[in-house]
C-alpha atoms as a PDB file:
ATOM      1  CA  UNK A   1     -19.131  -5.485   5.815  1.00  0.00           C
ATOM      2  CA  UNK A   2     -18.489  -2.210   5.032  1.00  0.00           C
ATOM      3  CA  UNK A   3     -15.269  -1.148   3.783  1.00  0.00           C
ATOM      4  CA  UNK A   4     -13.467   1.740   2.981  1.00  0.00           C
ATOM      5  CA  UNK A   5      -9.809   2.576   1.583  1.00  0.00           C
ATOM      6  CA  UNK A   6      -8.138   5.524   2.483  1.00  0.00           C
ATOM      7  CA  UNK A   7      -4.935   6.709   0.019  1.00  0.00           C
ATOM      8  CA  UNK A   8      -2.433   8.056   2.322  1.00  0.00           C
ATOM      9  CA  UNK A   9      -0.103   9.648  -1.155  1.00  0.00           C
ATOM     10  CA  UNK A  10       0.493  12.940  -0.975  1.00  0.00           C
ATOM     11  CA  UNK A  11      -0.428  12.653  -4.939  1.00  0.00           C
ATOM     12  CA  UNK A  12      -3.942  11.810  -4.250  1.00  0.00           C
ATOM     13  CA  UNK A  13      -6.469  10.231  -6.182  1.00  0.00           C
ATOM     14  CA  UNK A  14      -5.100  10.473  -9.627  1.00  0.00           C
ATOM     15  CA  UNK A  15      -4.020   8.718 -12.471  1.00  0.00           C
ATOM     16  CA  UNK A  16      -0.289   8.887 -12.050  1.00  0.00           C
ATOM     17  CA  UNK A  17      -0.124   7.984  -8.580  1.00  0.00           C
ATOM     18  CA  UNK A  18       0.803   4.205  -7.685  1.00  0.00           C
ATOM     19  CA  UNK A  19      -1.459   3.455  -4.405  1.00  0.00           C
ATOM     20  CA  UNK A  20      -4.402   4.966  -6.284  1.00  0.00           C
ATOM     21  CA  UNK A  21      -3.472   2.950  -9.078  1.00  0.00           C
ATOM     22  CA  UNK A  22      -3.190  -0.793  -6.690  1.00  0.00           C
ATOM     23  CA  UNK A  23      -7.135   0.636  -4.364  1.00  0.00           C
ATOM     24  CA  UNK A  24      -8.670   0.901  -8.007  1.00  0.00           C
ATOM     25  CA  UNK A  25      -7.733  -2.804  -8.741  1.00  0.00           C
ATOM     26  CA  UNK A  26      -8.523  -3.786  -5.380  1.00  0.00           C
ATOM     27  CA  UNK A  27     -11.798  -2.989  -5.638  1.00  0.00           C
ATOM     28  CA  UNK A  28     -12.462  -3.786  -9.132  1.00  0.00           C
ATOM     29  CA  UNK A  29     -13.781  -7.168  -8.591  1.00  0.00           C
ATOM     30  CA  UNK A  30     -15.774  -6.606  -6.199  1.00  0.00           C
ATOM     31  CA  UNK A  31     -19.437  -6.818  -5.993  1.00  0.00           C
ATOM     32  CA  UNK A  32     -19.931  -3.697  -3.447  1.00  0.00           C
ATOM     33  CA  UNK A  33     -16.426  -1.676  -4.312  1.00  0.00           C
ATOM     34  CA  UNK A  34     -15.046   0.386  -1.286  1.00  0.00           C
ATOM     35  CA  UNK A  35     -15.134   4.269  -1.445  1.00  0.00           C
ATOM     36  CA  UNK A  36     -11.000   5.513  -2.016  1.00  0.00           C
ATOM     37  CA  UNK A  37     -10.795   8.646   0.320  1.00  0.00           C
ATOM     38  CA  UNK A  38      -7.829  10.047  -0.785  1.00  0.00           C
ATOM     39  CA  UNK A  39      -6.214  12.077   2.385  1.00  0.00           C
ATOM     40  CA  UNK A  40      -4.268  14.690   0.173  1.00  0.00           C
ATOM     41  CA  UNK A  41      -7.231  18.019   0.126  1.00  0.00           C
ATOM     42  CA  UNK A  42      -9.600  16.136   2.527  1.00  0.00           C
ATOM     43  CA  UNK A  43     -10.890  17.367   5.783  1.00  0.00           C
ATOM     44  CA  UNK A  44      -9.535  14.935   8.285  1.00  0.00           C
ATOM     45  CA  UNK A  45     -12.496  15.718  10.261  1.00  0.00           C
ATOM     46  CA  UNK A  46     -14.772  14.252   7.186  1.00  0.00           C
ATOM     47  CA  UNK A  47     -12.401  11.312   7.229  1.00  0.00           C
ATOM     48  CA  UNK A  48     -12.647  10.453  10.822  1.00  0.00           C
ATOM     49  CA  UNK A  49     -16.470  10.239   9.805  1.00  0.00           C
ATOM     50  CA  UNK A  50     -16.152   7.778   7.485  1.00  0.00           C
ATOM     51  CA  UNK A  51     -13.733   5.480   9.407  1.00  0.00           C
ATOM     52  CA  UNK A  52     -16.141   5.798  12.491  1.00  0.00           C
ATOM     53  CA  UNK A  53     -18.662   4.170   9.951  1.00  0.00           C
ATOM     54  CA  UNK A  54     -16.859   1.513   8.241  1.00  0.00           C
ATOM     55  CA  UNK A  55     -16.230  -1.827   9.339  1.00  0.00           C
ATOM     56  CA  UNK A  56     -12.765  -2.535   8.049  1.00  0.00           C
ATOM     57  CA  UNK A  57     -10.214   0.627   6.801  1.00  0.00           C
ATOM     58  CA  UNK A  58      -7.617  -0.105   4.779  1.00  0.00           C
ATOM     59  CA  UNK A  59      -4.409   2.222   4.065  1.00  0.00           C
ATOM     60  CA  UNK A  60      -3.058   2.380   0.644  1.00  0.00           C
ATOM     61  CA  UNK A  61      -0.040   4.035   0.856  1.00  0.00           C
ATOM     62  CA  UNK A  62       3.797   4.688  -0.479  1.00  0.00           C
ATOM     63  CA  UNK A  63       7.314   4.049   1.552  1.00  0.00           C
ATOM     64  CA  UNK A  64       9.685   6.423   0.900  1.00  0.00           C
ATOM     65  CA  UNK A  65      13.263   5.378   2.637  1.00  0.00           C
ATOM     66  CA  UNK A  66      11.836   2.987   5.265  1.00  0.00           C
ATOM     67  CA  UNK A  67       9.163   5.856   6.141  1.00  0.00           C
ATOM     68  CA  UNK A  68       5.553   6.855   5.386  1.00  0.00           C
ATOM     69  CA  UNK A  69       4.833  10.507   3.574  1.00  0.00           C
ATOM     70  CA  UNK A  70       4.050  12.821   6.270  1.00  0.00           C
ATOM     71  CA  UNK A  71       0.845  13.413   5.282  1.00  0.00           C
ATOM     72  CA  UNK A  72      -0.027   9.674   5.952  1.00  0.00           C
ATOM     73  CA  UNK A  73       1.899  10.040   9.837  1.00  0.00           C
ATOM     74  CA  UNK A  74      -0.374  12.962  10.100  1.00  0.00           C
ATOM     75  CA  UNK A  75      -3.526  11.337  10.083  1.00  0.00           C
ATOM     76  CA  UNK A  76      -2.085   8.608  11.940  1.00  0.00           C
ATOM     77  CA  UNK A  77      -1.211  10.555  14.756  1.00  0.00           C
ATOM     78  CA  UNK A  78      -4.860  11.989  15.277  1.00  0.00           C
ATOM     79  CA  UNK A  79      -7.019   8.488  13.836  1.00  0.00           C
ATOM     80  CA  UNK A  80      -9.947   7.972  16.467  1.00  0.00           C
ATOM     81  CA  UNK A  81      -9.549   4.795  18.074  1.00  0.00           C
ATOM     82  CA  UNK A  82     -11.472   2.035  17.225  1.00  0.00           C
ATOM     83  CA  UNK A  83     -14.818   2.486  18.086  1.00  0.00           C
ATOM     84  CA  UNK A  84     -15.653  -1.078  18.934  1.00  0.00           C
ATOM     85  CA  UNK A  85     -13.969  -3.932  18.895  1.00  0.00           C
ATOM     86  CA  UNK A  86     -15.364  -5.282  15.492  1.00  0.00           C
ATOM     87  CA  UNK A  87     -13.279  -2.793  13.406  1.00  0.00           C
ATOM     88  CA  UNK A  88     -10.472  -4.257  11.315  1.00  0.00           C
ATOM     89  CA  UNK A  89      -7.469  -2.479   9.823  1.00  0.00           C
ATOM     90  CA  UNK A  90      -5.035  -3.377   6.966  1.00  0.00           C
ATOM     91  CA  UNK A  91      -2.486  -1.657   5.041  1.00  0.00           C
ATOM     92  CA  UNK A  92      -1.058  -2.051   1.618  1.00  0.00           C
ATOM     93  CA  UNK A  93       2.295  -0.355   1.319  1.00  0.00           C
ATOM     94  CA  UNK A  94       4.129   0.410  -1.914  1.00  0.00           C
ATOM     95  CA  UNK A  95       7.761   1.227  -3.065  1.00  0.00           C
ATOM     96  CA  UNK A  96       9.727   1.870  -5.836  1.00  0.00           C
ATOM     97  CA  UNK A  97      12.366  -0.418  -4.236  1.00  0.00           C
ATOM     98  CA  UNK A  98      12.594  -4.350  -5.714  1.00  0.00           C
ATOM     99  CA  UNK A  99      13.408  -5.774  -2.582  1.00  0.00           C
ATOM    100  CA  UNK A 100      10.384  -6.136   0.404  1.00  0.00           C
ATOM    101  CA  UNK A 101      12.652  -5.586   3.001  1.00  0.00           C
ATOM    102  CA  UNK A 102      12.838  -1.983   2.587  1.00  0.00           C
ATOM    103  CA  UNK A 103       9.413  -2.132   4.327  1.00  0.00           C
ATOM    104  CA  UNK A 104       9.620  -4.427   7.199  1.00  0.00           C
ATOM    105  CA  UNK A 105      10.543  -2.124   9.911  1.00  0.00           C
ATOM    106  CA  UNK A 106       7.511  -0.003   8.848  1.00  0.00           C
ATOM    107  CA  UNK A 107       5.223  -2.906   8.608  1.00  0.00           C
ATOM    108  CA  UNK A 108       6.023  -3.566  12.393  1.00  0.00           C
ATOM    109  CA  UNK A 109       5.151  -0.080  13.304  1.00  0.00           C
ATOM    110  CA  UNK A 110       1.515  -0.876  11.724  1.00  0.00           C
ATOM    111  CA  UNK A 111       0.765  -4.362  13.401  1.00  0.00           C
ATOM    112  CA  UNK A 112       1.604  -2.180  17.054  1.00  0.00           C
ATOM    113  CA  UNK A 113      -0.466   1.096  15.788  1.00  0.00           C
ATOM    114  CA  UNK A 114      -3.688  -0.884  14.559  1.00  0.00           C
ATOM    115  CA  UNK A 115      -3.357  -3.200  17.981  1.00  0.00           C
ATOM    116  CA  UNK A 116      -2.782   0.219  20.304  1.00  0.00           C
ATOM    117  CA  UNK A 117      -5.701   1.784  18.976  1.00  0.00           C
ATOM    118  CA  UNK A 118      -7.726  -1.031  19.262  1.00  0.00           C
ATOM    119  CA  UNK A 119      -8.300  -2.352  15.788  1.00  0.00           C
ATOM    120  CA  UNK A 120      -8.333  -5.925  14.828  1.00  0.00           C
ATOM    121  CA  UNK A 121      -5.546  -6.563  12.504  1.00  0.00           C
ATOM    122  CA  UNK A 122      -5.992  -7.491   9.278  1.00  0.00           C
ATOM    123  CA  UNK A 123      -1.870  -8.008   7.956  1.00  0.00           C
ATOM    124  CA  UNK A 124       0.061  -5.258   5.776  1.00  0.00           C
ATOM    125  CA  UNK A 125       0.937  -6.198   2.144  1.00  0.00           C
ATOM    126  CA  UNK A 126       4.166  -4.621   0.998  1.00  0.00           C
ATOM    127  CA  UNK A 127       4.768  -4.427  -2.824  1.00  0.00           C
ATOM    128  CA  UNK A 128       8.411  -3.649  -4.180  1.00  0.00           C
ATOM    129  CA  UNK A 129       9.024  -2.888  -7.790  1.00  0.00           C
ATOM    130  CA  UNK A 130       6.198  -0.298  -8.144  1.00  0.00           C
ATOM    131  CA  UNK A 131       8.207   2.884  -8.797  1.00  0.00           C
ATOM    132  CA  UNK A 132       7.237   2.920 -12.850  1.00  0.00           C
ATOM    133  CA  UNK A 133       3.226   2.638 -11.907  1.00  0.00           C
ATOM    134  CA  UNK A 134       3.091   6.246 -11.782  1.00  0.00           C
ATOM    135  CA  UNK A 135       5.180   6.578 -15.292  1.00  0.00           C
ATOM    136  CA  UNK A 136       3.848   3.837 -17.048  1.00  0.00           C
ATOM    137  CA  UNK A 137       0.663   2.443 -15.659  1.00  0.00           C
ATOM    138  CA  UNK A 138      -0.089   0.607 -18.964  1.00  0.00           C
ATOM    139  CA  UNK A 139       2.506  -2.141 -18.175  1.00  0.00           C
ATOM    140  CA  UNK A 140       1.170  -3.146 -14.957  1.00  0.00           C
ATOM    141  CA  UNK A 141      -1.680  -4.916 -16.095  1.00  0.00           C
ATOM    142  CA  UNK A 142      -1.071  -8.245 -14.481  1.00  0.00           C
ATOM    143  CA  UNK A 143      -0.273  -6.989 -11.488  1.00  0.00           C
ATOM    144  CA  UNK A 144      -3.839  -4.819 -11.028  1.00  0.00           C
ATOM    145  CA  UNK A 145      -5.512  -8.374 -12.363  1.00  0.00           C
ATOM    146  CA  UNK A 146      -3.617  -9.767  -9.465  1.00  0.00           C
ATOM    147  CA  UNK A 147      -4.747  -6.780  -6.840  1.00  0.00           C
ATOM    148  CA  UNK A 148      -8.184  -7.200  -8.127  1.00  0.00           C
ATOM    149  CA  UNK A 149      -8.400 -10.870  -7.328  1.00  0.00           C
ATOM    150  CA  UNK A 150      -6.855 -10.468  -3.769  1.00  0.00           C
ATOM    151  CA  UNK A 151      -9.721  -8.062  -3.284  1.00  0.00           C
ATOM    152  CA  UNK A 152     -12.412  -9.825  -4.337  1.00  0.00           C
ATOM    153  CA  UNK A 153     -10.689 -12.668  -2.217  1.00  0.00           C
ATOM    154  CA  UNK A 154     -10.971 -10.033   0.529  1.00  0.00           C
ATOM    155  CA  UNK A 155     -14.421  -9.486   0.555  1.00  0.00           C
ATOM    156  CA  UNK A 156     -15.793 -12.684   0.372  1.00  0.00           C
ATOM    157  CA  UNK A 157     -13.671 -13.626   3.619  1.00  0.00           C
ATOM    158  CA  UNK A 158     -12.726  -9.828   5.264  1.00  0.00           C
ATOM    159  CA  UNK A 159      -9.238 -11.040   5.696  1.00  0.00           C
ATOM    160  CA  UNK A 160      -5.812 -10.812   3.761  1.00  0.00           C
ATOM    161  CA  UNK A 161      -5.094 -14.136   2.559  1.00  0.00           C
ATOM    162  CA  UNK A 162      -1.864 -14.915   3.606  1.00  0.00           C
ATOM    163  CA  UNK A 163      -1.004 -16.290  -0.213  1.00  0.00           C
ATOM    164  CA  UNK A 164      -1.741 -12.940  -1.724  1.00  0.00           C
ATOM    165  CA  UNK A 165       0.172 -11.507   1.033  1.00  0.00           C
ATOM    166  CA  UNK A 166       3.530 -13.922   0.291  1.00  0.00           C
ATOM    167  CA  UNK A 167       2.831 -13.474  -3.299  1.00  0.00           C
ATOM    168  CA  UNK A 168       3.469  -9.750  -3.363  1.00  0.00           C
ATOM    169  CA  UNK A 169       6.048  -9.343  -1.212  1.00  0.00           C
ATOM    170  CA  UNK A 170       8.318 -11.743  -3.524  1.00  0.00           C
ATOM    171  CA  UNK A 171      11.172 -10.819  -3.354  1.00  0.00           C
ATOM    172  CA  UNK A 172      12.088 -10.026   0.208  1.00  0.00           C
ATOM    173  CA  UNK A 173      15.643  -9.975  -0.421  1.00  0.00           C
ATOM    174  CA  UNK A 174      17.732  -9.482  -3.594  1.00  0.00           C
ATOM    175  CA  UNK A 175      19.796 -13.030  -4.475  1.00  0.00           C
ATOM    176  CA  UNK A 176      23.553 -12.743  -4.320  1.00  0.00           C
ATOM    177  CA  UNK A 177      23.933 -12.834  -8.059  1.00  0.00           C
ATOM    178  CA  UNK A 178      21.526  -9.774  -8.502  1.00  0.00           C
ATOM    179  CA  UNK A 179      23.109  -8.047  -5.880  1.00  0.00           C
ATOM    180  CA  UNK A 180      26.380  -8.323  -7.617  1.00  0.00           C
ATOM    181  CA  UNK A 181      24.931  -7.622 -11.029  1.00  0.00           C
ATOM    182  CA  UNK A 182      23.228  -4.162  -9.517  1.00  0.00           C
ATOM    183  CA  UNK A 183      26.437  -3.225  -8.052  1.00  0.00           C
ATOM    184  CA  UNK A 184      28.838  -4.477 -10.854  1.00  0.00           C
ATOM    185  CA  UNK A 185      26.137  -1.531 -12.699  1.00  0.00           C
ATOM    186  CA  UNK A 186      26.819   0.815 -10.388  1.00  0.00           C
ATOM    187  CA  UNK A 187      30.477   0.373 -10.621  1.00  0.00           C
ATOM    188  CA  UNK A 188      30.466   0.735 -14.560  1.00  0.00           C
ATOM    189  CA  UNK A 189      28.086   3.572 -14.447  1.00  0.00           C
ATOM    190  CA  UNK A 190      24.724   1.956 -15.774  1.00  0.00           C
ATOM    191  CA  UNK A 191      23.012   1.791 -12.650  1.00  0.00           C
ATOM    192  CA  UNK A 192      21.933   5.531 -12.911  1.00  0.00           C
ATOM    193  CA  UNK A 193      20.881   5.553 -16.762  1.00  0.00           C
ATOM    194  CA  UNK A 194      16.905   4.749 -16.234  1.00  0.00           C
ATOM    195  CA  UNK A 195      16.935   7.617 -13.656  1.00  0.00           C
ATOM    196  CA  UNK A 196      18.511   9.705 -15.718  1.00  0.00           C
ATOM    197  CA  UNK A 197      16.859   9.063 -19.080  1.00  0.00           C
ATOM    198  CA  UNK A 198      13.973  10.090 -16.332  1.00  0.00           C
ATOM    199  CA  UNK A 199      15.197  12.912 -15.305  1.00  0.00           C
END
């Protein structure tokens, strides 16, 4: 099975940029690691190549505000179809966001995309709380052990367990009581100081 993973950030493949940071993991553990084709400076043409010759494609990829970066919609927009009916597509989508929710309108836009252009579909992963992987990539540790596993997981079976799936998309909603402790935050004036010890 031949797979490859394309990284739909705009940042590309570098150090400081969070989907680059989760495809590394992913394909530490495996035995045959996929190729990362970052779409930021490729030829979309040379992409297009490479999809028509893999068996699965996965998208790593940021949410910005319930959307995709342009770049990303780009490609989407022109992808070749599936050339058979053995490919498979997946998509792992980050945000800076705690809360999973943020991305479930865009993760039904991917199940219908994949199925209209006649990919088997392999699930999208959404992963909250991943804004400070591009500042400090140090402190994620545990979760690249975690994205490491769920790939070699992936390519002994060439599906998304649906564990790994639940698993990172913890939480889906903030509780009541961290609700009201963000907003009493907000209210007082705290909410702001990480971003603005950032900025």
């Amino acid at each position: 099975m031949k797979t490859i993973i394309i990284n739909g950030s705009p940042k590309g493949n570098v150090e400081k940029c969070a989907s680059y940071f989760l495809a590394k993991a992913f394909v530490r553990q495996m035995s045959e690691p996929a190729e990362i084709i970052p779409l930021a400076g490729s030829d979309f043409d040379l992409v297009d190549s490479k999809v028509a010759q893999a068996d699965c494609i996965l998208f790593f990829f940021p949410n910005y505000v319930h959307a995709m970066p342009g770049l990303m919609k780009k490609y989407m927009e022109k992808m070749p179809a599936a050339a058979d009916g053995n490919q498979a597509l997946g998509f792992v989508v980050q945000a800076g966001y705690m809360e999973t929710v943020e991305e479930a309108i865009l993760l039904r836009y991917l199940e219908v995309f994949a199925r209209q252009k006649g990919y088997r579909y392999l699930g999208s992963v959404a992963k909250g709380e991943a804004a400070g992987i591009g500042i400090f990539p140090e402190k994620f540790g545990k979760l690249a052990d975690k994205f490491a596993a769920f790939g070699a997981d992936f390519e002994a079976k060439g599906q998304f367990d649906p564990s790994f799936v639940k698993q990172f998309a913890k939480p889906y909603e903030l509780s009541r009581p961290l609700a009201g402790l963000i907003n009493f935050l907000n209210v007082v004036g705290l909410g702001n100081l990480g971003w603005n010890i950032f900025l």
